[in-house]
N, C-alpha and C. Protein backbone atom coordinates (compact mmCIF):
# COMPACT_ATOMS: atom_id res chain seq x y z
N UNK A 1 -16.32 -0.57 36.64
CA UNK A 1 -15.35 0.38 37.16
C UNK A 1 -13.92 -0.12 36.95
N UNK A 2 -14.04 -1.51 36.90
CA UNK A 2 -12.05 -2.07 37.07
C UNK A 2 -12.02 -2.02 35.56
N UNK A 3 -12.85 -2.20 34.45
CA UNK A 3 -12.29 -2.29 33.03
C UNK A 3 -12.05 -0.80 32.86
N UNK A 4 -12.90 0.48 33.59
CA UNK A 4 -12.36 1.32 33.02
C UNK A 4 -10.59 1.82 33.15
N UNK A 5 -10.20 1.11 34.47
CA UNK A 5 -9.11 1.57 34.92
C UNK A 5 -8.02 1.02 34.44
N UNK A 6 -8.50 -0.62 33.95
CA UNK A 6 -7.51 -1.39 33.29
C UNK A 6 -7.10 -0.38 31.51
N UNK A 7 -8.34 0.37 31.21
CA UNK A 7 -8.13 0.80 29.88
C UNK A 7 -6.82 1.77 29.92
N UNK A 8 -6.49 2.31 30.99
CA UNK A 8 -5.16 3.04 31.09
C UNK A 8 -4.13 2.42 31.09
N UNK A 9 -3.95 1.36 31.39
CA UNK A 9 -3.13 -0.15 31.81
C UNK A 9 -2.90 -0.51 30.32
N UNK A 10 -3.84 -0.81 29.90
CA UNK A 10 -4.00 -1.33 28.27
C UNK A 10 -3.08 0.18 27.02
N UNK A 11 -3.51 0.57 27.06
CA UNK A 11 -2.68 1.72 26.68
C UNK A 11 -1.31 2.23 26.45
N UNK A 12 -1.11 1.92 28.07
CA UNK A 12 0.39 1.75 28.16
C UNK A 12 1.48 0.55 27.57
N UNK A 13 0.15 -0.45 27.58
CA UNK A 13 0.87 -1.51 27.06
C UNK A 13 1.09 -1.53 25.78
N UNK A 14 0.22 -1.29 25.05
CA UNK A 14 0.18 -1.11 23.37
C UNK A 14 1.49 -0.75 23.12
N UNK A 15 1.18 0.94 24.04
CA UNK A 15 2.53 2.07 23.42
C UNK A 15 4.15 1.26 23.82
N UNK A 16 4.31 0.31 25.23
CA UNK A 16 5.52 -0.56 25.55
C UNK A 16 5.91 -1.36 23.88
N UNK A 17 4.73 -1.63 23.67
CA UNK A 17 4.69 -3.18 22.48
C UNK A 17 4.94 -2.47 21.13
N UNK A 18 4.77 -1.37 20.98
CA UNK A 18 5.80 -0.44 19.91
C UNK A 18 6.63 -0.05 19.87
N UNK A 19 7.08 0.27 21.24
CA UNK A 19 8.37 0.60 21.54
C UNK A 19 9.39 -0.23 21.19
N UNK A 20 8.61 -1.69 22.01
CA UNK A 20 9.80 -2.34 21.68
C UNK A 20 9.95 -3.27 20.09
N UNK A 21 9.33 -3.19 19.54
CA UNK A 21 9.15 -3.70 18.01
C UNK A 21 10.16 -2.50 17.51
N UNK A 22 9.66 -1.25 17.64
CA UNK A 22 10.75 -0.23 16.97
C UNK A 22 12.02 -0.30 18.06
N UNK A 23 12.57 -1.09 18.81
CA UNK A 23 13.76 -1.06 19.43
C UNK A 23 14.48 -2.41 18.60
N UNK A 24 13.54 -3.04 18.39
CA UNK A 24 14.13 -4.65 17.48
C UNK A 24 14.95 -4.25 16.09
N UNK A 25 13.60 -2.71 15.53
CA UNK A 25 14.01 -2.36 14.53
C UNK A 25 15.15 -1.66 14.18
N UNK A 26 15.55 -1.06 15.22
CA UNK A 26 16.51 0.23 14.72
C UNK A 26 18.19 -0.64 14.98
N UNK A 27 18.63 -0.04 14.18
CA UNK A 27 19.91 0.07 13.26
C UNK A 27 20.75 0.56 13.91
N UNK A 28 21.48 0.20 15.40
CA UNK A 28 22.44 0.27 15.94
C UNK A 28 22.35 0.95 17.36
N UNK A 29 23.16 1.39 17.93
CA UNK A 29 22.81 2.26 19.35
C UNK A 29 22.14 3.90 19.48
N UNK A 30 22.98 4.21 18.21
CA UNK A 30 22.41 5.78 17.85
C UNK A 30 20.89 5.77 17.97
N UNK A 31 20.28 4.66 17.25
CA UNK A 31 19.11 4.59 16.73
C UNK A 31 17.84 4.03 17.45
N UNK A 32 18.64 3.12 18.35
CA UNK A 32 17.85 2.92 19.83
C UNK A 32 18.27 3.66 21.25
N UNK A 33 18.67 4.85 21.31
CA UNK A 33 18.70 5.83 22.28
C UNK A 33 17.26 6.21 22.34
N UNK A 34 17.30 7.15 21.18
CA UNK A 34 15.57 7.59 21.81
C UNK A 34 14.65 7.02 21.94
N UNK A 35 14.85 5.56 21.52
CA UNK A 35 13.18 4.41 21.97
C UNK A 35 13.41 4.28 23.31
N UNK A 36 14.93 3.98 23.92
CA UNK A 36 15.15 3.67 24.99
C UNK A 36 14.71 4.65 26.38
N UNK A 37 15.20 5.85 25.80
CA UNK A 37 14.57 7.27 26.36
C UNK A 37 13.07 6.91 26.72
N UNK A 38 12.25 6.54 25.20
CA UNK A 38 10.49 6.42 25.31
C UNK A 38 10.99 5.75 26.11
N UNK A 39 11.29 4.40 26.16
CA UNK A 39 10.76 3.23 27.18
C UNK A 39 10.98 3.70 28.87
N UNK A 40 12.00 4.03 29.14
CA UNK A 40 12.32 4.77 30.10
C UNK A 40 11.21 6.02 30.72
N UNK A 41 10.57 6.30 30.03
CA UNK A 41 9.17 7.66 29.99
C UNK A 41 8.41 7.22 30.76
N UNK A 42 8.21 5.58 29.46
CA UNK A 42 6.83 4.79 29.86
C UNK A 42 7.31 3.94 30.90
N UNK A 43 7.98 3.33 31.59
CA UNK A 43 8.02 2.50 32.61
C UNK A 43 7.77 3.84 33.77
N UNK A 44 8.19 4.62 33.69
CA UNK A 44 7.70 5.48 34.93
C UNK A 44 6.41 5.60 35.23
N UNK A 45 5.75 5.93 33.91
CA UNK A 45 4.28 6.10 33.72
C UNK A 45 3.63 4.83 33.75
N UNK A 46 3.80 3.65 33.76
CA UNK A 46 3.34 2.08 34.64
C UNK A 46 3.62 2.57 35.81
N UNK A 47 4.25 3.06 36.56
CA UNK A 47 4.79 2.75 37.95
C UNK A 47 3.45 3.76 38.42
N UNK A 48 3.50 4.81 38.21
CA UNK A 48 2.74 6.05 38.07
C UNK A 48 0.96 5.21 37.83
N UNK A 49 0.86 4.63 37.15
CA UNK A 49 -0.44 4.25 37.13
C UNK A 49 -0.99 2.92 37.97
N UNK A 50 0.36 2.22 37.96
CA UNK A 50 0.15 1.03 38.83
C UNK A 50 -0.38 1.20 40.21
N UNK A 51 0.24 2.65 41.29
CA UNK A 51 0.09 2.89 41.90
C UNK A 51 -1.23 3.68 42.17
N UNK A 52 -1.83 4.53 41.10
CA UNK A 52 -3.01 5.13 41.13
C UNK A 52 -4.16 3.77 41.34
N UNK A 53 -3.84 3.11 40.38
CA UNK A 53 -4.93 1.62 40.18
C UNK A 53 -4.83 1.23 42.04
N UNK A 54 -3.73 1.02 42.46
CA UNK A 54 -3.75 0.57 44.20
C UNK A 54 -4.34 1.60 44.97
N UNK A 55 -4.26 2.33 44.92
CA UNK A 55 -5.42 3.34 45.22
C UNK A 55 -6.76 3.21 45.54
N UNK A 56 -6.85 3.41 44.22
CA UNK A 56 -8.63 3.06 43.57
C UNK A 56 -9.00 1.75 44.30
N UNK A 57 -8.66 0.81 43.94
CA UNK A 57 -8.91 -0.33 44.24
C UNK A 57 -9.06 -0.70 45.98
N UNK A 58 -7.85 -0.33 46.97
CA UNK A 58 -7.76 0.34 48.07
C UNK A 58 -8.92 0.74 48.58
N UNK A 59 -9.49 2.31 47.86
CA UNK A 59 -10.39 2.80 48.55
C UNK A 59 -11.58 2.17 48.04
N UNK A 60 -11.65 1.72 46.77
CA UNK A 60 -13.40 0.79 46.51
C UNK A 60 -13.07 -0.33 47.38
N UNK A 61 -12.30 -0.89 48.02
CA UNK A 61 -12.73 -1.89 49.14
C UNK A 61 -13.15 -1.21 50.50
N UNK A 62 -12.40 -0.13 50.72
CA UNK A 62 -12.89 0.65 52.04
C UNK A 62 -14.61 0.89 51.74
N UNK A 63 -15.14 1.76 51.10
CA UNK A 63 -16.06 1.86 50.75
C UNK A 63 -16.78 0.10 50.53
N UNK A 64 -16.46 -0.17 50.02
CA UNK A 64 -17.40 -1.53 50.32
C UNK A 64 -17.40 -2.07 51.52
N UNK A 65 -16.41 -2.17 52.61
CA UNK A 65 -16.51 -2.34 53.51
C UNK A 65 -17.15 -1.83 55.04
N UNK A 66 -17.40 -0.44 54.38
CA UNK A 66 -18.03 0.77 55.09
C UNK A 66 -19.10 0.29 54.99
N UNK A 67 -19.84 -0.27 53.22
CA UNK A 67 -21.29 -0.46 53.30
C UNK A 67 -21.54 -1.80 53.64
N UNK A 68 -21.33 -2.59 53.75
CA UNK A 68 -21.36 -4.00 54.49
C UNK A 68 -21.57 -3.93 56.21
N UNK A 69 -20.88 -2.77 56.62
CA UNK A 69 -21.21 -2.53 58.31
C UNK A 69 -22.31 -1.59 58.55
N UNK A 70 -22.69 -1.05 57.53
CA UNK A 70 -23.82 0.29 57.65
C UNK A 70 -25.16 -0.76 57.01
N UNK A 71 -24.70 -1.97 56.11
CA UNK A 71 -26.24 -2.50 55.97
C UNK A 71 -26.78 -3.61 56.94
């Protein structure tokens, strides 16, 4: 269950790790506006998933803890 959730995690990271290779790449400020824009997208969307993952994780301990007093 946690690798599937990390695979969203992983994802995001890839797309960060292009971003910023094409931010190394580009050719002045004009040219790193819109990576900066992406990056700006995607750090929301970490924040956005970071918090879903605390969640999840959150409630699979409740639930485990529920079944630990019920067995």
């Amino acid at each position: 269950m946690a690798d599937d959730r990390l695979a969203g995690l992983d994802a995001l990271l890839a797309r960060l790790e292009d971003a910023r290779v094409r931010l190394e790449r580009a050719d002045g400020a004009e040219a790193a506006l819109p990576i900066l824009a992406e990056l700006h997208e995607l750090s929301q969307a970490v924040a956005v998933e970071v918090d879903r993952q605390r969640r999840a994780a959150a409630d699979e301990a409740e639930q485990d803890d529920g079944q630990l007093e019920l067995g």
